[in-house]
C-alpha atoms as a PDB file:
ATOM      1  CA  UNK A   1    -135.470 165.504   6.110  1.00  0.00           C
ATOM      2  CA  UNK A   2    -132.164 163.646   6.928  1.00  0.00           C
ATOM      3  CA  UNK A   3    -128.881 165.281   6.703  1.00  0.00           C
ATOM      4  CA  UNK A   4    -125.314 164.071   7.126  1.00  0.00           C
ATOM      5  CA  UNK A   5    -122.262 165.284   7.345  1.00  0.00           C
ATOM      6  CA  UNK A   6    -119.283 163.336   5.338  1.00  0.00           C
ATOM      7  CA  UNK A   7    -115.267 164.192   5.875  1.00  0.00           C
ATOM      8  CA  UNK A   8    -112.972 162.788   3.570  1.00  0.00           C
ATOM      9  CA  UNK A   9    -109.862 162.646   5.394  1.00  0.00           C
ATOM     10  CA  UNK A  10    -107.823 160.282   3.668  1.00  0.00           C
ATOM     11  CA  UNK A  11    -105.370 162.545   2.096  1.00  0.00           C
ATOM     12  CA  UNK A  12    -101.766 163.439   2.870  1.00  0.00           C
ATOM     13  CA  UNK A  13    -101.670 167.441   3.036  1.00  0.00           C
ATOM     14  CA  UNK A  14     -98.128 167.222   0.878  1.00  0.00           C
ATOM     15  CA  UNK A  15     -98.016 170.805   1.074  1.00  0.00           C
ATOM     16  CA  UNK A  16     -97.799 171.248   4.533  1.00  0.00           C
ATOM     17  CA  UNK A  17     -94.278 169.830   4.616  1.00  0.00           C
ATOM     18  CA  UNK A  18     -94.999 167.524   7.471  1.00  0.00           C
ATOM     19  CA  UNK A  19     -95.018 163.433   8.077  1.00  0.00           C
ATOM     20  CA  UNK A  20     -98.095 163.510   9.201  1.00  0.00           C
ATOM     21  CA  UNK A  21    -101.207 163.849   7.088  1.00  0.00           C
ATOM     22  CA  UNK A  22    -102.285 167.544   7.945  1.00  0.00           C
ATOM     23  CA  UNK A  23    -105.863 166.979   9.564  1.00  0.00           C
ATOM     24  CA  UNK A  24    -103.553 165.320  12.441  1.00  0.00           C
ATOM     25  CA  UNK A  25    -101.473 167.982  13.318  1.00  0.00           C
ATOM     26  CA  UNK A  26    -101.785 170.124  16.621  1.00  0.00           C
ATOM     27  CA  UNK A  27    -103.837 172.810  16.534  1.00  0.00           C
ATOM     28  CA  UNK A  28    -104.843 174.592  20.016  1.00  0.00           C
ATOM     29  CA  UNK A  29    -104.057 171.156  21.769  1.00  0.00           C
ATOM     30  CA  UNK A  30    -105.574 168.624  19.354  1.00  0.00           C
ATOM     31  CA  UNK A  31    -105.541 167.168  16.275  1.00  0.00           C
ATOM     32  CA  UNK A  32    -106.826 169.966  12.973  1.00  0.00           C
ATOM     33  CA  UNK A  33    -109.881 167.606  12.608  1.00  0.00           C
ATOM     34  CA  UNK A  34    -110.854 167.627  15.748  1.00  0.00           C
ATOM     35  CA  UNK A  35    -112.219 170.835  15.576  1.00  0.00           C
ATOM     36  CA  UNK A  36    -113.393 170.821  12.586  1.00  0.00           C
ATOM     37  CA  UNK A  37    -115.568 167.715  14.276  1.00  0.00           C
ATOM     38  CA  UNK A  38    -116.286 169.921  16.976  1.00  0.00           C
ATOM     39  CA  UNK A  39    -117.881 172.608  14.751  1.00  0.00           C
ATOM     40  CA  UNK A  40    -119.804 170.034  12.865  1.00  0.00           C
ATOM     41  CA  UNK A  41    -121.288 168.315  15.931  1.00  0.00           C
ATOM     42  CA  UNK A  42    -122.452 171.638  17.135  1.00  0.00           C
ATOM     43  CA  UNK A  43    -124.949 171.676  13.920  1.00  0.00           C
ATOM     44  CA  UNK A  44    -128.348 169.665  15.452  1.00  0.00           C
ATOM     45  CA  UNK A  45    -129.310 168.930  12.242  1.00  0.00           C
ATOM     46  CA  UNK A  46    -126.930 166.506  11.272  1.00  0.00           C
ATOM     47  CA  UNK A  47    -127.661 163.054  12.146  1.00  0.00           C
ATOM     48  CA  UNK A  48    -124.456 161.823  11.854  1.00  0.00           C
ATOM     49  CA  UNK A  49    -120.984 162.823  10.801  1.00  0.00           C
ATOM     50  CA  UNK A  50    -119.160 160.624   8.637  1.00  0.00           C
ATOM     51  CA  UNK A  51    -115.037 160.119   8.123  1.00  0.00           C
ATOM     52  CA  UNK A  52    -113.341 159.005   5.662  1.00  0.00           C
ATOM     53  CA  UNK A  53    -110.003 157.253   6.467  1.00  0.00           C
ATOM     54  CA  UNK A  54    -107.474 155.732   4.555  1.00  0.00           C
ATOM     55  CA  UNK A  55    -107.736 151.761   5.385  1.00  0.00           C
ATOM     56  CA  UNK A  56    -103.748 152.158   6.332  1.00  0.00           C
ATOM     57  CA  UNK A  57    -104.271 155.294   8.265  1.00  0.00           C
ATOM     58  CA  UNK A  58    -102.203 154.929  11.697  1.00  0.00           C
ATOM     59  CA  UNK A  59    -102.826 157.989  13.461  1.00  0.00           C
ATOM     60  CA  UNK A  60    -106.962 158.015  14.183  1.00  0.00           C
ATOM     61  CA  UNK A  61    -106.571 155.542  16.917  1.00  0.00           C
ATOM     62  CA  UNK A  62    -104.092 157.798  18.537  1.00  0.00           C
ATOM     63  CA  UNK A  63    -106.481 160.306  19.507  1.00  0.00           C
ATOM     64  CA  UNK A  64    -109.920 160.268  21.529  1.00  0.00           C
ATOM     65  CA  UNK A  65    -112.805 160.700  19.892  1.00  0.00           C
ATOM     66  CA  UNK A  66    -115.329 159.713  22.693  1.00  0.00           C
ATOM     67  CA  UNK A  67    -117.095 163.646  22.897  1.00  0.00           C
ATOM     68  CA  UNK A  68    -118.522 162.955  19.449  1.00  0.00           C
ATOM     69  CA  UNK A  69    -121.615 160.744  20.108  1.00  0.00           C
ATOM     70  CA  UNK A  70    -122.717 160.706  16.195  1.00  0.00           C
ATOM     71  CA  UNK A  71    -119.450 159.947  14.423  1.00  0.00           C
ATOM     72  CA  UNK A  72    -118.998 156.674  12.240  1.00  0.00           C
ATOM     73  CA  UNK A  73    -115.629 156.510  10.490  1.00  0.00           C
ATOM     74  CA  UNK A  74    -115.359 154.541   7.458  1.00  0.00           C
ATOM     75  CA  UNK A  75    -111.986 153.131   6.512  1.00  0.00           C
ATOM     76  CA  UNK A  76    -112.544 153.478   2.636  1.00  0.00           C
ATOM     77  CA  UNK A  77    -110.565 156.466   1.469  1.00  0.00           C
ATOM     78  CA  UNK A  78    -109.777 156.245  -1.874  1.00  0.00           C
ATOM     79  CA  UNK A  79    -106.093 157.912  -3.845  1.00  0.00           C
ATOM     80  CA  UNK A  80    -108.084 161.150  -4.425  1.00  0.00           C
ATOM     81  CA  UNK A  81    -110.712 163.135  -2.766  1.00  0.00           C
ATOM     82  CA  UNK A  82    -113.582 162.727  -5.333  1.00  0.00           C
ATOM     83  CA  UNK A  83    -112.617 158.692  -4.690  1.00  0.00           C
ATOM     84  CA  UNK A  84    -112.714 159.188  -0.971  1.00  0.00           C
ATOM     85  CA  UNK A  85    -115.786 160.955  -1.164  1.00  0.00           C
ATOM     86  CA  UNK A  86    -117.735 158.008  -3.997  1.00  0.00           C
ATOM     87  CA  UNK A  87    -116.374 155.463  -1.723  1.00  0.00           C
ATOM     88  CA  UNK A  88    -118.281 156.997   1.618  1.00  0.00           C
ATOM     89  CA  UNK A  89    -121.414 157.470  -0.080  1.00  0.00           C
ATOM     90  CA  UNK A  90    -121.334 153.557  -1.392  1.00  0.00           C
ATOM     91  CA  UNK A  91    -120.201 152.056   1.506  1.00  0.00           C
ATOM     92  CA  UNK A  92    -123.756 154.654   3.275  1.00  0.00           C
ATOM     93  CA  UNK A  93    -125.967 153.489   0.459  1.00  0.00           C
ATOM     94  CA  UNK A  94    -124.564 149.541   1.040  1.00  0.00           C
ATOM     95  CA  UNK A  95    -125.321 150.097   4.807  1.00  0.00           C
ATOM     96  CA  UNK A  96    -128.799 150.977   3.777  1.00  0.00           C
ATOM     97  CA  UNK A  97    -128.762 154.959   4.103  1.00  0.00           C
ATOM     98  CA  UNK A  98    -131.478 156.470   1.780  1.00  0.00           C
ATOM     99  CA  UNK A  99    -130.144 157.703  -1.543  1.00  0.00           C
ATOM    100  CA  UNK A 100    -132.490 161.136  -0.985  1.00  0.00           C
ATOM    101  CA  UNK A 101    -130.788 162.183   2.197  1.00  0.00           C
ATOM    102  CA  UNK A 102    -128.743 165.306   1.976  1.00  0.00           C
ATOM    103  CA  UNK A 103    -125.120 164.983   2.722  1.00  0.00           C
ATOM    104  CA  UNK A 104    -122.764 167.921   3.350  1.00  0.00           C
ATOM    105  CA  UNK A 105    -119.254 166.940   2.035  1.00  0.00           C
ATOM    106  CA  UNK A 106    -116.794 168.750   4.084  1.00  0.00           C
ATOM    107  CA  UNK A 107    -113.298 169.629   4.054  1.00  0.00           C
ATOM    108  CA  UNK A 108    -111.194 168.182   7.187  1.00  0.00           C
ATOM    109  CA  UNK A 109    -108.790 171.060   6.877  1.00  0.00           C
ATOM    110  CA  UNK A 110    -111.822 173.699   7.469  1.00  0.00           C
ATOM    111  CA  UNK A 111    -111.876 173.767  11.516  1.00  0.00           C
ATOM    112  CA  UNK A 112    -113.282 177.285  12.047  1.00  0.00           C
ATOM    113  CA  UNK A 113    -116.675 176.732  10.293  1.00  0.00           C
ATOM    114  CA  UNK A 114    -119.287 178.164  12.021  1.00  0.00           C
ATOM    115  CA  UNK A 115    -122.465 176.048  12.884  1.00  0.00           C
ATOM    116  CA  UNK A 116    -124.767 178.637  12.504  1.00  0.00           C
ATOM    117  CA  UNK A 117    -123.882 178.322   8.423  1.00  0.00           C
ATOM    118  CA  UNK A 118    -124.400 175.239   8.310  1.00  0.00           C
ATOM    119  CA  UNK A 119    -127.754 175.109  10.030  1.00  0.00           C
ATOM    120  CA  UNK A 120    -128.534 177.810   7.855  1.00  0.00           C
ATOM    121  CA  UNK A 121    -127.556 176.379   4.665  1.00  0.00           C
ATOM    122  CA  UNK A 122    -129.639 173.011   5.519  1.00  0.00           C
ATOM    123  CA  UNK A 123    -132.722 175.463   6.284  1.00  0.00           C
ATOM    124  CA  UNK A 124    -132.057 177.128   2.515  1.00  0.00           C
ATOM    125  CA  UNK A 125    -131.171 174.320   0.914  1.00  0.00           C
ATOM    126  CA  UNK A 126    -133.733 171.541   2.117  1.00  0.00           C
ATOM    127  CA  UNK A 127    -136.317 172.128  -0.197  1.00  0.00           C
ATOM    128  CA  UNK A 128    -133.867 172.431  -3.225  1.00  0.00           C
ATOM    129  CA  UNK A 129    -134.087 170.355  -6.600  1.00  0.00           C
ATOM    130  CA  UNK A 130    -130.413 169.980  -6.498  1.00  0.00           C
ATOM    131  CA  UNK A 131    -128.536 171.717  -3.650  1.00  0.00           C
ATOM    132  CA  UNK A 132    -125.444 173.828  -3.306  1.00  0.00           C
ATOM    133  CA  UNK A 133    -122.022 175.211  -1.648  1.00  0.00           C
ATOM    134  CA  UNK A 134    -120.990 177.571   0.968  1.00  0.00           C
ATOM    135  CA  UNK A 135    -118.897 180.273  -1.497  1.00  0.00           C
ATOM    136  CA  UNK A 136    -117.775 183.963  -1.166  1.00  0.00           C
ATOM    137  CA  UNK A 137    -117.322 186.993  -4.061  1.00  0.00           C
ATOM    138  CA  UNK A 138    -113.545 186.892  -4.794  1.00  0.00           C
ATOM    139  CA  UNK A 139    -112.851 189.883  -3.770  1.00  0.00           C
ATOM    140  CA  UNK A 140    -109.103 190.299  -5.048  1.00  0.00           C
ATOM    141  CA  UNK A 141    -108.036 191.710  -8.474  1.00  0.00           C
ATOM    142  CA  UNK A 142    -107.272 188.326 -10.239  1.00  0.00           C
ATOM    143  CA  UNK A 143    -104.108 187.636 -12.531  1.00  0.00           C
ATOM    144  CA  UNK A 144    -103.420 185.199 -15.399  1.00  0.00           C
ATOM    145  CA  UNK A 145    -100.017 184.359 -15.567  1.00  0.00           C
ATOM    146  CA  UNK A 146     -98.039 184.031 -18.662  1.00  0.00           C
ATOM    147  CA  UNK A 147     -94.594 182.609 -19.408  1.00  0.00           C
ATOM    148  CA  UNK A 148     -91.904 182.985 -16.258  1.00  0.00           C
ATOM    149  CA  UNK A 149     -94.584 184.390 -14.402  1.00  0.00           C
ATOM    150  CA  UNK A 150     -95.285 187.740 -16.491  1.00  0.00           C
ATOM    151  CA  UNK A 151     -98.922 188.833 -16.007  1.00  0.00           C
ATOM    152  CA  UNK A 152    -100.798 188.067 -19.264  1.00  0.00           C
ATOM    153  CA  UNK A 153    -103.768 189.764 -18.179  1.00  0.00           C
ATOM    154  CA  UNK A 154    -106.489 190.867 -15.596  1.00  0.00           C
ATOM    155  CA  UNK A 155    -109.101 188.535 -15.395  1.00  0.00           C
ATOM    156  CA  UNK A 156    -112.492 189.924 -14.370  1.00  0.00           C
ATOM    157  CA  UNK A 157    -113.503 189.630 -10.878  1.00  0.00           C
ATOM    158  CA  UNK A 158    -117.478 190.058 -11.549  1.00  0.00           C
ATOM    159  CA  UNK A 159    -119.908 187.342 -11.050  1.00  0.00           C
ATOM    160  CA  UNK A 160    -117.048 185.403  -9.547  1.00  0.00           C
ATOM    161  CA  UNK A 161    -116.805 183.454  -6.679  1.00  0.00           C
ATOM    162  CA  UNK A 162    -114.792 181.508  -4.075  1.00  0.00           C
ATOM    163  CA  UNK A 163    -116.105 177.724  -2.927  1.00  0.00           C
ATOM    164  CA  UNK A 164    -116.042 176.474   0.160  1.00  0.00           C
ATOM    165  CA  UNK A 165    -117.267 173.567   2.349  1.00  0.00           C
ATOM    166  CA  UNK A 166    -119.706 172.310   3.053  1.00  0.00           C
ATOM    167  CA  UNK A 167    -121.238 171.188  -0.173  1.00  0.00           C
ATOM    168  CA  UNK A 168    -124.623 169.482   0.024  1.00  0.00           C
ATOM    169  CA  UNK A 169    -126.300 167.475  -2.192  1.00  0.00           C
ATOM    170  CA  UNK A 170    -128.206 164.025  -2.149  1.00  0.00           C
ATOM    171  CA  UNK A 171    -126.625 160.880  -1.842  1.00  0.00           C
ATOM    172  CA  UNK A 172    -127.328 159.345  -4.800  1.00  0.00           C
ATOM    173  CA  UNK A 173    -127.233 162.197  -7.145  1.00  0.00           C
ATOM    174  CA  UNK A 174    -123.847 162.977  -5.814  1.00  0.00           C
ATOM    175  CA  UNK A 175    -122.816 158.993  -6.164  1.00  0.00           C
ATOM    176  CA  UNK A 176    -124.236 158.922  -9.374  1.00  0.00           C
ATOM    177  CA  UNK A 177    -122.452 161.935 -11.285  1.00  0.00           C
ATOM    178  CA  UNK A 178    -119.271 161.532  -8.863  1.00  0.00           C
ATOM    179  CA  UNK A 179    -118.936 157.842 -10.576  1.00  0.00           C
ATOM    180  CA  UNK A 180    -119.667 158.947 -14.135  1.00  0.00           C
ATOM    181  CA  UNK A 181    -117.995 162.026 -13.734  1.00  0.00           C
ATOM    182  CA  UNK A 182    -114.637 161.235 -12.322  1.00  0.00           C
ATOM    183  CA  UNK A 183    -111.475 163.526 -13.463  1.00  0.00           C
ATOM    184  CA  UNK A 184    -109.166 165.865 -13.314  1.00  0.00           C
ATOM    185  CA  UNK A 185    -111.841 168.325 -13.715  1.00  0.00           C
ATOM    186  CA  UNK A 186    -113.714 166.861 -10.646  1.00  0.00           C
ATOM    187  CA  UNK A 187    -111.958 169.753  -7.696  1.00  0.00           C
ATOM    188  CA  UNK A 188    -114.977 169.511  -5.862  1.00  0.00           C
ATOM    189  CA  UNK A 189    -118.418 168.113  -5.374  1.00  0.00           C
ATOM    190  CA  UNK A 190    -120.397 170.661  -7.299  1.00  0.00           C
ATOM    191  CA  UNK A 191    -118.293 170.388 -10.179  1.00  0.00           C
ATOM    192  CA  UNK A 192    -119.545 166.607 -10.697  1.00  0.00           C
ATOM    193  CA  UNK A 193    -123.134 167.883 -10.163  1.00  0.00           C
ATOM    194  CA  UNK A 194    -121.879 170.681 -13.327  1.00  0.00           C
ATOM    195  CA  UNK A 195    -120.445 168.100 -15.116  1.00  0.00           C
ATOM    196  CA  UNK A 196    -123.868 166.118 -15.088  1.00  0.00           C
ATOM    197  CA  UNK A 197    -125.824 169.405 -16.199  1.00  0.00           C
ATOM    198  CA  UNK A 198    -126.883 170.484 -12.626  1.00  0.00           C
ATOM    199  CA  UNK A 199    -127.152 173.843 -11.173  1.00  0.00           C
ATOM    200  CA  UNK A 200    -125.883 174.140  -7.920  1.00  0.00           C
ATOM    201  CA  UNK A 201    -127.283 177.328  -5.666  1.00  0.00           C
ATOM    202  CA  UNK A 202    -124.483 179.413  -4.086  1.00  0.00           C
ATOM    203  CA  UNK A 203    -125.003 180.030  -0.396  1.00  0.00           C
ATOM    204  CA  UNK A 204    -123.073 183.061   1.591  1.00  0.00           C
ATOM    205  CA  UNK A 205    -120.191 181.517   3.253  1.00  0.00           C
ATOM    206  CA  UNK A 206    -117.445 183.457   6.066  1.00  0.00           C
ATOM    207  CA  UNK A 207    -113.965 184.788   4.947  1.00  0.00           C
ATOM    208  CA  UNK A 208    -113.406 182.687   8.435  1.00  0.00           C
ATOM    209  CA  UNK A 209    -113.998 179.404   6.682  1.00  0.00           C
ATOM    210  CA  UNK A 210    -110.834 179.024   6.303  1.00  0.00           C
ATOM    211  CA  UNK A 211    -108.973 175.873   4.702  1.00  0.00           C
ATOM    212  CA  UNK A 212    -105.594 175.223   5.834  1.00  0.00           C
ATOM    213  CA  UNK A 213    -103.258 174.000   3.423  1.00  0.00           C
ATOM    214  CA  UNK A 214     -99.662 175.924   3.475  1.00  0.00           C
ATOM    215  CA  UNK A 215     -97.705 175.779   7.541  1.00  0.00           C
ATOM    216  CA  UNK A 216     -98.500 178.949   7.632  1.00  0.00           C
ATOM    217  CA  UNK A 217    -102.394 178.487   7.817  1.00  0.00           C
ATOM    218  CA  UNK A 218    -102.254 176.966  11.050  1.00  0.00           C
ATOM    219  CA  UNK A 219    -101.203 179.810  13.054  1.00  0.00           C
ATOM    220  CA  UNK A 220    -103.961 181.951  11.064  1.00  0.00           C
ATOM    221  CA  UNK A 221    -106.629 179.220  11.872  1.00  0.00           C
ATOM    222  CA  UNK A 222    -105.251 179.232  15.690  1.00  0.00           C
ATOM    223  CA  UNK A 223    -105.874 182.921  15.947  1.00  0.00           C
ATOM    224  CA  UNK A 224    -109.799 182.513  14.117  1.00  0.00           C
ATOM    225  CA  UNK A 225    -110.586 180.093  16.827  1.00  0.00           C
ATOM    226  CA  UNK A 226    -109.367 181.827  19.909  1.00  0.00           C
ATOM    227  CA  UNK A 227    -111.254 184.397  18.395  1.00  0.00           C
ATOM    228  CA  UNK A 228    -114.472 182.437  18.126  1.00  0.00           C
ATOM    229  CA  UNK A 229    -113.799 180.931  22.005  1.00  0.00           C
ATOM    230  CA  UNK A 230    -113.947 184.932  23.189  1.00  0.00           C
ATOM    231  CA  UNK A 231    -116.887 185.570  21.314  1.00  0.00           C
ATOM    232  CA  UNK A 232    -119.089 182.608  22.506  1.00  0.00           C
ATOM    233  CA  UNK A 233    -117.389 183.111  26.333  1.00  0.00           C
ATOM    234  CA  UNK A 234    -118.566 186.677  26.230  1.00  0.00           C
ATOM    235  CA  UNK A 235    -122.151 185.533  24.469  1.00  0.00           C
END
């Protein structure tokens, strides 16, 4: 069994309130992605980790990339992520990569993965008719909110869960519903699989999988990897 990894990276992180697309800010020292890279490459049984650039990106060259031995960046990113994503997986099928190879989509802004879930999700997943996501229980009360912000209602938190990344799923299957899928709808890469009539398996993530998104994120995700540097210093 094959498995790859696949970043798409192509986006702008509007919400952090920066200049610079938010997988290259500083985090620790180096750029967000770089760790998230780090984590991935720490997971022997990926073959290869793929990124996703933006063909005008000006800020991957900036930064060394040498300790990652299996990365291949692809300068296809497409306007959205569901584009970035189709885009890598055409220009791996054109290159000749197998369409039944598992490939974990995963978010650039999610440094503080841990490897260990991601070895164990390929271990759960490999045999699997159609794959499936790292995902928590919501665990907060949920709100629907009405006109000027009024709560209309509780929503129900049962049965209810969080995604996360990675997602993993076969190349072509993904491809396929991805292109004949494509929408508004699309948040994610088990929603195409949904779309298509698919039912993806949900595998335990980590409240630690954190995806930053808001400036306010970083300093949390700074704190989750010192945190992870004690742990594996003190074994």
């Amino acid at each position: 069994m094959r498995a790859l990894a696949l970043l798409p990276a192509a986006g702008s992180g509007s919400r952090m309130n920066s200049a610079t697309p938010k997988q290259y800010l500083d985090l620790n020292g180096q750029p967000l992605i770089w760790h998230t890279l780090a984590a991935l490459h720490a997971v022997p049984e990926l073959d290869r980790i793929v990124v996703v650039i933006s063909r005008e990106d000006e800020w991957w060259d900036g930064s060394d990339w040498s300790a990652f031995t299996r990365l291949t960046v692809l300068r296809c990113g497409g306007a959205s992520r569901a584009l970035s994503v189709l885009n890598g997986l055409l220009a791996l099928h054109d290159a000749g990569e197998p369409a039944d190879d598992w490939v974990l989509v995963h978010d650039a802004a999610r440094p503080c993965l841990d490897p260990a879930l991601v070895s164990d999700m390929i271990a759960r997943l490999g045999d699997h008719p159609v794959g499936g996501i790292l995902a928590v229980p919501v665990a907060d009360t949920l709100k629907l909110a009405g006109e000027k912000q009024a709560i209309a209602r509780t929503h129900p938190r049962d049965g209810l869960w969080q995604a996360q990344t990675p997602q993993m799923f076969r190349l072509g299957p993904l491809a396929d519903c991805l292109r004949a899928g494509m929408g508004p709808d699309i948040t994610d890469e088990a929603s195409a699989l949904e779309k298509a009539g698919y039912t993806p398996q949900l595998v335990m993530g980590s409240p630690w999988n954190l995806k930053v998104t808001y400036p306010q994120d970083l300093q949390l995700a700074s704190l989750i990897l010192a945190a992870h540097a004690e742990r594996s210093a003190h074994g």
